[in-house]
PDB file of N, CA and C in Angstrom:
ATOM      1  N   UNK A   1       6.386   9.608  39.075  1.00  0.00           N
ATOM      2  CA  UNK A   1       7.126   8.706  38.242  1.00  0.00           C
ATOM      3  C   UNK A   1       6.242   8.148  37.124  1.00  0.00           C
ATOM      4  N   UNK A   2       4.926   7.967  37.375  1.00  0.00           N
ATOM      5  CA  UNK A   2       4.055   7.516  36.388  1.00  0.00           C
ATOM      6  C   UNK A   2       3.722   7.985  35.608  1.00  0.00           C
ATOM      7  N   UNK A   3       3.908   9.664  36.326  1.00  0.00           N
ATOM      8  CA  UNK A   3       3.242  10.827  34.854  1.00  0.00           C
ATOM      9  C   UNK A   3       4.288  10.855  34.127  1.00  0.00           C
ATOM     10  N   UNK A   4       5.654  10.843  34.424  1.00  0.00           N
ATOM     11  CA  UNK A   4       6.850  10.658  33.679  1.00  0.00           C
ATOM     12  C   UNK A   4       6.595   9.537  32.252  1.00  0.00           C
ATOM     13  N   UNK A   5       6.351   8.277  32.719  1.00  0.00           N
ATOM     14  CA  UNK A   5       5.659   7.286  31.498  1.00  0.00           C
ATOM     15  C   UNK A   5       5.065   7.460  30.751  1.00  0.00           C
ATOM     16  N   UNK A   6       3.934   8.080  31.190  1.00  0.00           N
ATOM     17  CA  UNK A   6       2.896   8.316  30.589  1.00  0.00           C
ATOM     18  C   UNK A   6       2.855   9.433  29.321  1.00  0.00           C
ATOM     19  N   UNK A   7       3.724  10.495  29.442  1.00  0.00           N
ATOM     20  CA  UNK A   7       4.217  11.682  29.176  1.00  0.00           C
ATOM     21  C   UNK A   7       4.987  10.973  27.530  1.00  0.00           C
ATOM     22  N   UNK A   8       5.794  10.238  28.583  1.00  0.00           N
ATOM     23  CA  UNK A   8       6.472   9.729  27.208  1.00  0.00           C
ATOM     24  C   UNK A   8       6.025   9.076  26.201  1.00  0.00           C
ATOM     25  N   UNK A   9       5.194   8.023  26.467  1.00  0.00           N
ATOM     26  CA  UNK A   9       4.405   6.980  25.539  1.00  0.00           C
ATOM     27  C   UNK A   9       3.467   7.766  24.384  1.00  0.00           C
ATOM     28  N   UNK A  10       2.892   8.954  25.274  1.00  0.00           N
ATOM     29  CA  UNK A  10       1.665   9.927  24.516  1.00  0.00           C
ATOM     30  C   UNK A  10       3.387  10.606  23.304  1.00  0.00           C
ATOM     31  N   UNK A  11       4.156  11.537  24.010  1.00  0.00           N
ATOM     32  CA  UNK A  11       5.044  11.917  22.934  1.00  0.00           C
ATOM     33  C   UNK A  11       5.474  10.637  21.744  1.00  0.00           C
ATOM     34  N   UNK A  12       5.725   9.646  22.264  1.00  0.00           N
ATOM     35  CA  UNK A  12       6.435   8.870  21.278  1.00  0.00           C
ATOM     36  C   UNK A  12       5.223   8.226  20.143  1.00  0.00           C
ATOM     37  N   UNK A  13       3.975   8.184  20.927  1.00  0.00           N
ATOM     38  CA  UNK A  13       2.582   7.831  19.806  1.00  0.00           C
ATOM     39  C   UNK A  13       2.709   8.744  19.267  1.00  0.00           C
ATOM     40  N   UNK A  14       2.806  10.255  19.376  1.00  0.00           N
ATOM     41  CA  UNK A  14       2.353  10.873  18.355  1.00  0.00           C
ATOM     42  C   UNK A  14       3.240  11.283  17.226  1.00  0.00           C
ATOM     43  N   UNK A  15       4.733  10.862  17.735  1.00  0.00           N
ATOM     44  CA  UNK A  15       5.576  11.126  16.822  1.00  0.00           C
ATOM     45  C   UNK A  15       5.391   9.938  15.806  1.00  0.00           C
ATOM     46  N   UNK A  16       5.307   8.946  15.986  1.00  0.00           N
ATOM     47  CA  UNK A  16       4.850   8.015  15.453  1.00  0.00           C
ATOM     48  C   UNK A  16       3.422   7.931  14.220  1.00  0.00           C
ATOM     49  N   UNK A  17       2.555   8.767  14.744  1.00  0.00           N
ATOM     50  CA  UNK A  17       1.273   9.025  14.312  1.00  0.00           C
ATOM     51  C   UNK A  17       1.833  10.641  12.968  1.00  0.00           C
ATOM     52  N   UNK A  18       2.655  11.087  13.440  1.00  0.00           N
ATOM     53  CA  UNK A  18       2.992  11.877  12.190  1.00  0.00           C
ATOM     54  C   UNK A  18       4.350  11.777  11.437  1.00  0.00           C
ATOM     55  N   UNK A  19       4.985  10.717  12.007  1.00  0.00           N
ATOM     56  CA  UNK A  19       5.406  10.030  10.604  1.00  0.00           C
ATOM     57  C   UNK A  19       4.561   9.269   9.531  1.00  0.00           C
ATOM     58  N   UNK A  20       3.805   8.704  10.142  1.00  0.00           N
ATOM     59  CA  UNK A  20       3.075   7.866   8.946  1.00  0.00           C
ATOM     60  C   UNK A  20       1.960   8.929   8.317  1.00  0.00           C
ATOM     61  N   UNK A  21       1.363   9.955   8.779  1.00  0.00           N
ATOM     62  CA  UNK A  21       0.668  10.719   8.261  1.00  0.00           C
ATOM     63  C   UNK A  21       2.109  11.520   6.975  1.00  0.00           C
ATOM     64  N   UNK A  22       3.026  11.776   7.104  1.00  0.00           N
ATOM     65  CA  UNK A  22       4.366  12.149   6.431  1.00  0.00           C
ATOM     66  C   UNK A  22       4.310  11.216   5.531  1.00  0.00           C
ATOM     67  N   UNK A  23       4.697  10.091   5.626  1.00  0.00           N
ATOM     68  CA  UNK A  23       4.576   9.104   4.833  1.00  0.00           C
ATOM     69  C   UNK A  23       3.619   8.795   3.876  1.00  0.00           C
ATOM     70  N   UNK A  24       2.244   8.945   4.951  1.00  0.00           N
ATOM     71  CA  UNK A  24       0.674   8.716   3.441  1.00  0.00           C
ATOM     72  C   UNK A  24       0.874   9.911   2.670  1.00  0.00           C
ATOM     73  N   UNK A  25       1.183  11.170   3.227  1.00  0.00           N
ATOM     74  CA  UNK A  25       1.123  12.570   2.244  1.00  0.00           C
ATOM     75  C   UNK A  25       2.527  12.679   0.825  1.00  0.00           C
ATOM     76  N   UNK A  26       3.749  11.585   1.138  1.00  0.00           N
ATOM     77  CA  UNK A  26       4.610  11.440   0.455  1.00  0.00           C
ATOM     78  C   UNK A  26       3.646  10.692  -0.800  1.00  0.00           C
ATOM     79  N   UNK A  27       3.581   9.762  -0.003  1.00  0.00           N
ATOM     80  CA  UNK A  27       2.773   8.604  -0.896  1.00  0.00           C
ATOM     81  C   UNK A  27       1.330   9.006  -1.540  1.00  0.00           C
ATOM     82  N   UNK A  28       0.869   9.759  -1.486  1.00  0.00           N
ATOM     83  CA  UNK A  28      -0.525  10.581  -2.312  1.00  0.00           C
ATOM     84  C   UNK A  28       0.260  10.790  -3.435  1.00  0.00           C
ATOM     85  N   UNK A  29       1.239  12.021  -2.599  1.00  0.00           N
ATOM     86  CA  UNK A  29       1.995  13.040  -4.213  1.00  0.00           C
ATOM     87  C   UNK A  29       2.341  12.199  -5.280  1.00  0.00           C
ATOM     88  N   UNK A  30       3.358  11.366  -4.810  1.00  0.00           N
ATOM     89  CA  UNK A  30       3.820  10.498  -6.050  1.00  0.00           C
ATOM     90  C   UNK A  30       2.884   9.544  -6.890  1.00  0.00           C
ATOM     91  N   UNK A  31       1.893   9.237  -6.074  1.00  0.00           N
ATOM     92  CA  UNK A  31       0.482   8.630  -6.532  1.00  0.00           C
ATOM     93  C   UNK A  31      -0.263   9.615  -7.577  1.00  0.00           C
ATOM     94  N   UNK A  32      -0.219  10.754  -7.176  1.00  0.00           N
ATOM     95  CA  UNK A  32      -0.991  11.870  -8.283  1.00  0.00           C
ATOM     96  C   UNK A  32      -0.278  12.821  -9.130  1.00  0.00           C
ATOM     97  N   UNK A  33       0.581  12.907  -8.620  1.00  0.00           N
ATOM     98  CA  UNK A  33       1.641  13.910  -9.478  1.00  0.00           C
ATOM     99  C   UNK A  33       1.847  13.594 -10.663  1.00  0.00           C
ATOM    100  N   UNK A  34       1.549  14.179 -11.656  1.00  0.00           N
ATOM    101  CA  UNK A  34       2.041  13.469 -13.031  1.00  0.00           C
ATOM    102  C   UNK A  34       3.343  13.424 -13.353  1.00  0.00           C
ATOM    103  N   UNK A  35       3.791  12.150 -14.113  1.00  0.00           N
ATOM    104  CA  UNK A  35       4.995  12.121 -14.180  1.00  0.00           C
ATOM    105  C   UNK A  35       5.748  12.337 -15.581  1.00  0.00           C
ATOM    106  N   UNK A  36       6.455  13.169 -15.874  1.00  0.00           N
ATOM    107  CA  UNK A  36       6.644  13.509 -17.503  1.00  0.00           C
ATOM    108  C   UNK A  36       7.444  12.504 -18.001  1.00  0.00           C
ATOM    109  N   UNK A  37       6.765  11.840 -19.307  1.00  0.00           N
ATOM    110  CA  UNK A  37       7.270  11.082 -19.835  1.00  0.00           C
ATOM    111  C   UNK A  37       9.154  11.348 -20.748  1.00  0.00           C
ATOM    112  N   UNK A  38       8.719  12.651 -20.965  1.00  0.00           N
ATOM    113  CA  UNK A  38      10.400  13.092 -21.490  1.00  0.00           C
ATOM    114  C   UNK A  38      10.871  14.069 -20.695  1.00  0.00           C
ATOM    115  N   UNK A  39      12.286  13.661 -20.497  1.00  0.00           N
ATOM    116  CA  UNK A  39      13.046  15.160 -19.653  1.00  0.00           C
ATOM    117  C   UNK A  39      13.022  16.091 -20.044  1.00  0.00           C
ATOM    118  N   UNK A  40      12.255  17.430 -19.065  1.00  0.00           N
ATOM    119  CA  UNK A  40      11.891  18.452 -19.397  1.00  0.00           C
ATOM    120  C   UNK A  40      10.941  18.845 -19.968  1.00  0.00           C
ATOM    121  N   UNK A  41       9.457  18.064 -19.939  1.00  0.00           N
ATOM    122  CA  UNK A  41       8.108  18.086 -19.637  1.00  0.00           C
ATOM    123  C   UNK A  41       7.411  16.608 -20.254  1.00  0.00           C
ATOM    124  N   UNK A  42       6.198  16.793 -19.806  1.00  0.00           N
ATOM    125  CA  UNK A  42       5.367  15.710 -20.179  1.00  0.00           C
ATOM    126  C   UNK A  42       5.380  15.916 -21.667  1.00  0.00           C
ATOM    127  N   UNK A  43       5.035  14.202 -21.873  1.00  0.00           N
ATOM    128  CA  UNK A  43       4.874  14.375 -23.533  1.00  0.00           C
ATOM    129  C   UNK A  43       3.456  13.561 -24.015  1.00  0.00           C
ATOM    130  N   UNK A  44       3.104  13.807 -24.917  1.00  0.00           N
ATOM    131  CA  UNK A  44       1.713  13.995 -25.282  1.00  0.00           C
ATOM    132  C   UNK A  44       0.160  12.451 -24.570  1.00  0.00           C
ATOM    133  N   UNK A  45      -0.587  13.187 -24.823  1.00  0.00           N
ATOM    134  CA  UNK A  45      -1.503  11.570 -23.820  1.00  0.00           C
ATOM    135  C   UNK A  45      -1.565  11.006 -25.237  1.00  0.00           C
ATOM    136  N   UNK A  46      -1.904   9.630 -25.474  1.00  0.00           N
ATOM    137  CA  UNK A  46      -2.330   8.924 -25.926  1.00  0.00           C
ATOM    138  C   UNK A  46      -3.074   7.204 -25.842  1.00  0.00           C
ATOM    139  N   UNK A  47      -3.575   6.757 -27.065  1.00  0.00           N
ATOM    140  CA  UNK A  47      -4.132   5.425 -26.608  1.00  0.00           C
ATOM    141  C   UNK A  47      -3.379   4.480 -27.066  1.00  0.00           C
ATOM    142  N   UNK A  48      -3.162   3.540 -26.120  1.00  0.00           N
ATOM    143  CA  UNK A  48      -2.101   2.635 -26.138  1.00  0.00           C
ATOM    144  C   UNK A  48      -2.613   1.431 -27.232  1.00  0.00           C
ATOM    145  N   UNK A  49      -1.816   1.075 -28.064  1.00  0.00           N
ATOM    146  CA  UNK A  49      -2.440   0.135 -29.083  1.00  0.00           C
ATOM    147  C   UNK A  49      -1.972  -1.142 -28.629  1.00  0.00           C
ATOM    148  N   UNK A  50      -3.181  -2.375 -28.951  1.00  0.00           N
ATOM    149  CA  UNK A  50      -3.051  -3.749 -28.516  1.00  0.00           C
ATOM    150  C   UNK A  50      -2.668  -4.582 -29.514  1.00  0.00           C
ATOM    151  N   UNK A  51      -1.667  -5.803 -29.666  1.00  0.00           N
ATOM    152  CA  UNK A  51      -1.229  -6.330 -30.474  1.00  0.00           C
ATOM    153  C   UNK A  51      -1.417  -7.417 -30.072  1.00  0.00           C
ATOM    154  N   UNK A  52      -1.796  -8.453 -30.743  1.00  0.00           N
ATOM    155  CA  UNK A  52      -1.941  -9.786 -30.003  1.00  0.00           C
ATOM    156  C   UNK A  52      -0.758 -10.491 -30.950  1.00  0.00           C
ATOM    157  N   UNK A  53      -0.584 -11.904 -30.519  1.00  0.00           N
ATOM    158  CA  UNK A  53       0.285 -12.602 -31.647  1.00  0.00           C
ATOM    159  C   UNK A  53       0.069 -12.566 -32.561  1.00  0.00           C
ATOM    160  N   UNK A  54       1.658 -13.105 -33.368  1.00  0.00           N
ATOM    161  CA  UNK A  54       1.228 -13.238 -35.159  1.00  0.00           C
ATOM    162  C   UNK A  54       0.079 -14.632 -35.515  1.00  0.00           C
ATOM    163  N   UNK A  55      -0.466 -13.861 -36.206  1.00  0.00           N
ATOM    164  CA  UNK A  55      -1.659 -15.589 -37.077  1.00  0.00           C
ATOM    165  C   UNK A  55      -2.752 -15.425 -36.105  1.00  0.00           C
ATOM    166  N   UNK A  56      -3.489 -14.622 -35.330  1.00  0.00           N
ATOM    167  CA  UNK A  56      -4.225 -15.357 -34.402  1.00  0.00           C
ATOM    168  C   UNK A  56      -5.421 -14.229 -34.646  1.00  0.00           C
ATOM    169  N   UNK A  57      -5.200 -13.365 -35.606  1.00  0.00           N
ATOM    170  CA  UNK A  57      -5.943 -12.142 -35.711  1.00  0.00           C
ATOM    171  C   UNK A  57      -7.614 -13.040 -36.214  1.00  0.00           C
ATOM    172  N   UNK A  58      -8.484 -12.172 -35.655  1.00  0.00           N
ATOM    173  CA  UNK A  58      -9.923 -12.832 -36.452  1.00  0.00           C
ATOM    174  C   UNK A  58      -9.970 -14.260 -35.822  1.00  0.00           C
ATOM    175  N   UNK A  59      -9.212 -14.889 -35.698  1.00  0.00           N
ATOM    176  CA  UNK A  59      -9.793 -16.618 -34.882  1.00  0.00           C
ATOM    177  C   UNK A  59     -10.828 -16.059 -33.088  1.00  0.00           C
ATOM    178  N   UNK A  60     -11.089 -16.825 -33.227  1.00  0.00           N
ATOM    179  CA  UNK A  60     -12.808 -16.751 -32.459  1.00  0.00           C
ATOM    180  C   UNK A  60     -12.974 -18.305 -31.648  1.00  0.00           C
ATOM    181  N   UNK A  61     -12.153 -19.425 -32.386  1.00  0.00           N
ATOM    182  CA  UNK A  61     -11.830 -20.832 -31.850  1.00  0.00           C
ATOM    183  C   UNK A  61     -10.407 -21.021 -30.727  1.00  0.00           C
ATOM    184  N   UNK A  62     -10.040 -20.043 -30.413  1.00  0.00           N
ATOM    185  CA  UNK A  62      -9.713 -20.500 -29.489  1.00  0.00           C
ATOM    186  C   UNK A  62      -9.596 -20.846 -28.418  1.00  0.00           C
ATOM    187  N   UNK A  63      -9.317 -22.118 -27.613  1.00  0.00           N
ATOM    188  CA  UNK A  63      -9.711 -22.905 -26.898  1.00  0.00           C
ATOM    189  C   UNK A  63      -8.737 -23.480 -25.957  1.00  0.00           C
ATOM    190  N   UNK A  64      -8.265 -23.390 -24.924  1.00  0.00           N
ATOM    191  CA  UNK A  64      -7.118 -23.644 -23.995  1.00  0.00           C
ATOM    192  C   UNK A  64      -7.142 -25.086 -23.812  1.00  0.00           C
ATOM    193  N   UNK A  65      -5.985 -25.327 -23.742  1.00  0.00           N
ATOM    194  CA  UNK A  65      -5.799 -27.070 -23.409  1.00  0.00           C
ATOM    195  C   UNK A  65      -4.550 -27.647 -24.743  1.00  0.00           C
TER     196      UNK A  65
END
């Protein structure tokens, strides 16, 4: 009766143990897979340009508070 338990607990850990291995390997792909920016392929790399507010360009004094 005990090996019966025992039997089961080991099956149900390991089903357990390869879902989440299922799960981290889902979760890699979509982590690395590149994702195309337009339907029907990626579209070109580039560098993203920074805009700060209007009027504040060149000031060097500013000061929080």
């Amino acid at each position: 009766m005990a090996y019966d338990v025992d039997v089961a607990a080991v099956r149900e850990l390991l089903l357990v143990v390869a879902v989440a291995a299922v799960g981290l390997l889902l979760a890699l792909a979509v982590a690395f897979t590149p994702w195309p920016a337009q339907p029907g392929g990626a579209g070109p790399a580039g560098l993203v340009e920074l805009h700060g507010p209007p009027g504040t360009a060149g000031r060097t004094d500013v000061h929080a508070g």
